[in-house]
Protein backbone atom coordinates (compact mmCIF):
# COMPACT_ATOMS: atom_id res chain seq x y z
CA UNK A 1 84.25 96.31 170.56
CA UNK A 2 86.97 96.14 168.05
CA UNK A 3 90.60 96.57 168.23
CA UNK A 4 93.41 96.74 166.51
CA UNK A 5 96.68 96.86 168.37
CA UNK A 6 100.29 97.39 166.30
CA UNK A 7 103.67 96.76 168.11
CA UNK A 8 107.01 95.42 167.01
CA UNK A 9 108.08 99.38 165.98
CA UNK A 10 111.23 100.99 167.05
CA UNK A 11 114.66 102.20 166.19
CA UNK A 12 117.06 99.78 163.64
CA UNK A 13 119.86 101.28 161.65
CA UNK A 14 119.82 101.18 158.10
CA UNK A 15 119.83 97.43 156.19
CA UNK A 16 118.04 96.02 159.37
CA UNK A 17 114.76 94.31 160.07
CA UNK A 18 111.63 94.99 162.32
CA UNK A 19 108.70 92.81 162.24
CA UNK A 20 105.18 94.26 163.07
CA UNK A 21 102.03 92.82 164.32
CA UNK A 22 98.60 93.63 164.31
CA UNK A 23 96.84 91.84 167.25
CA UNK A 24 93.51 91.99 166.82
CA UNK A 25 90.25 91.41 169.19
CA UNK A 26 86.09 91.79 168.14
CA UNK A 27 86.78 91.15 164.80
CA UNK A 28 88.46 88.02 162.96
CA UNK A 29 90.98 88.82 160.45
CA UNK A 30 90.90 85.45 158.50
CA UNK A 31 87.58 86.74 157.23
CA UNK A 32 88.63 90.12 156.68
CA UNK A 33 91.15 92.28 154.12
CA UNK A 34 93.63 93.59 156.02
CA UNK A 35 95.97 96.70 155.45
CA UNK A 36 99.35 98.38 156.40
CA UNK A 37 99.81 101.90 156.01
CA UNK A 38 102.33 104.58 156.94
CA UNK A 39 102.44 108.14 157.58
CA UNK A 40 105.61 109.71 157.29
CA UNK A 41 106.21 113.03 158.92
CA UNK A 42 104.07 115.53 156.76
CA UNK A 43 103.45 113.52 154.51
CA UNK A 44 99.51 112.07 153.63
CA UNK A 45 99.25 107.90 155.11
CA UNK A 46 100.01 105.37 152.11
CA UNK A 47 99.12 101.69 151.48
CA UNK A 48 102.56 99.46 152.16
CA UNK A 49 100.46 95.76 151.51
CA UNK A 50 96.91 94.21 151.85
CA UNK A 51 96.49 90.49 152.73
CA UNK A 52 92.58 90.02 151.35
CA UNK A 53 90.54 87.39 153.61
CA UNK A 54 90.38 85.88 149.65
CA UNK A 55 92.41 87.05 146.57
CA UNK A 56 95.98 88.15 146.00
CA UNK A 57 98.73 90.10 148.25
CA UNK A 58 99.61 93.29 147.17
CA UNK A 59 102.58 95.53 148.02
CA UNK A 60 103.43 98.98 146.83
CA UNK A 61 106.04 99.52 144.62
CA UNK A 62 108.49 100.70 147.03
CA UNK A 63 108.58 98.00 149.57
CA UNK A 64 108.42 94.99 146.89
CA UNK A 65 110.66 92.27 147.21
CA UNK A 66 111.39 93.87 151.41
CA UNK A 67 108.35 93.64 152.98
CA UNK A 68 106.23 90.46 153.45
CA UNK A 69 102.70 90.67 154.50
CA UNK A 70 101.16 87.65 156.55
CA UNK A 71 98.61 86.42 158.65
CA UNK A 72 98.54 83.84 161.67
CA UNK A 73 94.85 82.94 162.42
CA UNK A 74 95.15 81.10 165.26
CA UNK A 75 96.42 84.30 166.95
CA UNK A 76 94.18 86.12 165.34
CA UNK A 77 96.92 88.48 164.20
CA UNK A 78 98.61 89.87 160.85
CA UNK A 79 102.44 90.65 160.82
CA UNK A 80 104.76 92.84 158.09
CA UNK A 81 108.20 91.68 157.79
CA UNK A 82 110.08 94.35 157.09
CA UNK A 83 113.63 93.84 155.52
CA UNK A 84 116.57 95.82 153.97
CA UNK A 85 114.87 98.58 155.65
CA UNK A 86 116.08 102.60 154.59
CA UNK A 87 115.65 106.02 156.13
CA UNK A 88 112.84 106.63 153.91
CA UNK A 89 111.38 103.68 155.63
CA UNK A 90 110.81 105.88 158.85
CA UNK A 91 107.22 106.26 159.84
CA UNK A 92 104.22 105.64 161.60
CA UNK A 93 102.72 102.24 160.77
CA UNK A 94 99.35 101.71 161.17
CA UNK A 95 96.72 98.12 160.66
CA UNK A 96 92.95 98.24 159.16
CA UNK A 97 90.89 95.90 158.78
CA UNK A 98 87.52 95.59 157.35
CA UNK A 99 86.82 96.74 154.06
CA UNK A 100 88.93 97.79 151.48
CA UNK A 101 91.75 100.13 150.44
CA UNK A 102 90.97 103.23 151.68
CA UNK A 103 87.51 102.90 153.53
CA UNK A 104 88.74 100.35 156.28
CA UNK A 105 86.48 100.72 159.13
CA UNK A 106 88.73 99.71 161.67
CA UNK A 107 91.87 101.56 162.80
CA UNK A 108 95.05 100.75 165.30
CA UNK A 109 96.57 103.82 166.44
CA UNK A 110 99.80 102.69 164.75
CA UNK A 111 103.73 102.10 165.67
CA UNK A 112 106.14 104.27 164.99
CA UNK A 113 109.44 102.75 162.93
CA UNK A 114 112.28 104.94 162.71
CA UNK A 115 115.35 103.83 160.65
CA UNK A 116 118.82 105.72 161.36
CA UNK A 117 121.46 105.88 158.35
């Protein structure tokens, strides 16, 4: 059976930092893409960065240069620093992991990161 599990989310003011993980079990990430999303409150769930088991990170535009997508493989886990962060930064984060952006097969049921101004 595979699972994702997020933590790391919470409450920072604005400017701060959070770092997330993605802890995962029944499936290794090293030989899978990996994604972060986020859902904002009415809003539809967005791409933030990929890590590919081969090939080149990607960000969206928005978090460039804040966010840093990586992957330890001995823990068999993927993190997203997250830097600088702003109100508009407030969300629900969520992992996937096999496949590709947007038919990842595998889901965590995400962490919520709320940045106050």
């Amino acid at each position: 059976q595979v699972q994702l599990v997020e933590s790391g989310g919470g409450l920072v003011q604005a400017g701060g930092s959070l770092r997330l993980s993605c802890a995962a079990s029944g499936i290794n990430l090293s030989f899978n893409n990996v994604g972060w999303y986020r859902q904002a409150p009415g809003k539809q769930r967005d791409l933030v960065a990929t890590i590919p088991a081969v090939g080149r990170i990607t960000y969206a535009d928005s978090v460039k240069g804040r966010f840093t997508i990586s992957r330890d493989n001995a823990k068999n886990t993927v993190y997203l620093q997250m830097n600088s962060l702003q109100p508009d930064d407030t969300a629900v984060y969520y992992c996937a992991a096999n496949g590709a952006h947007p038919y990842y097969r595998y889901w965590g049921r995400g962490t919520q990161v709320t940045v106050s101004s």
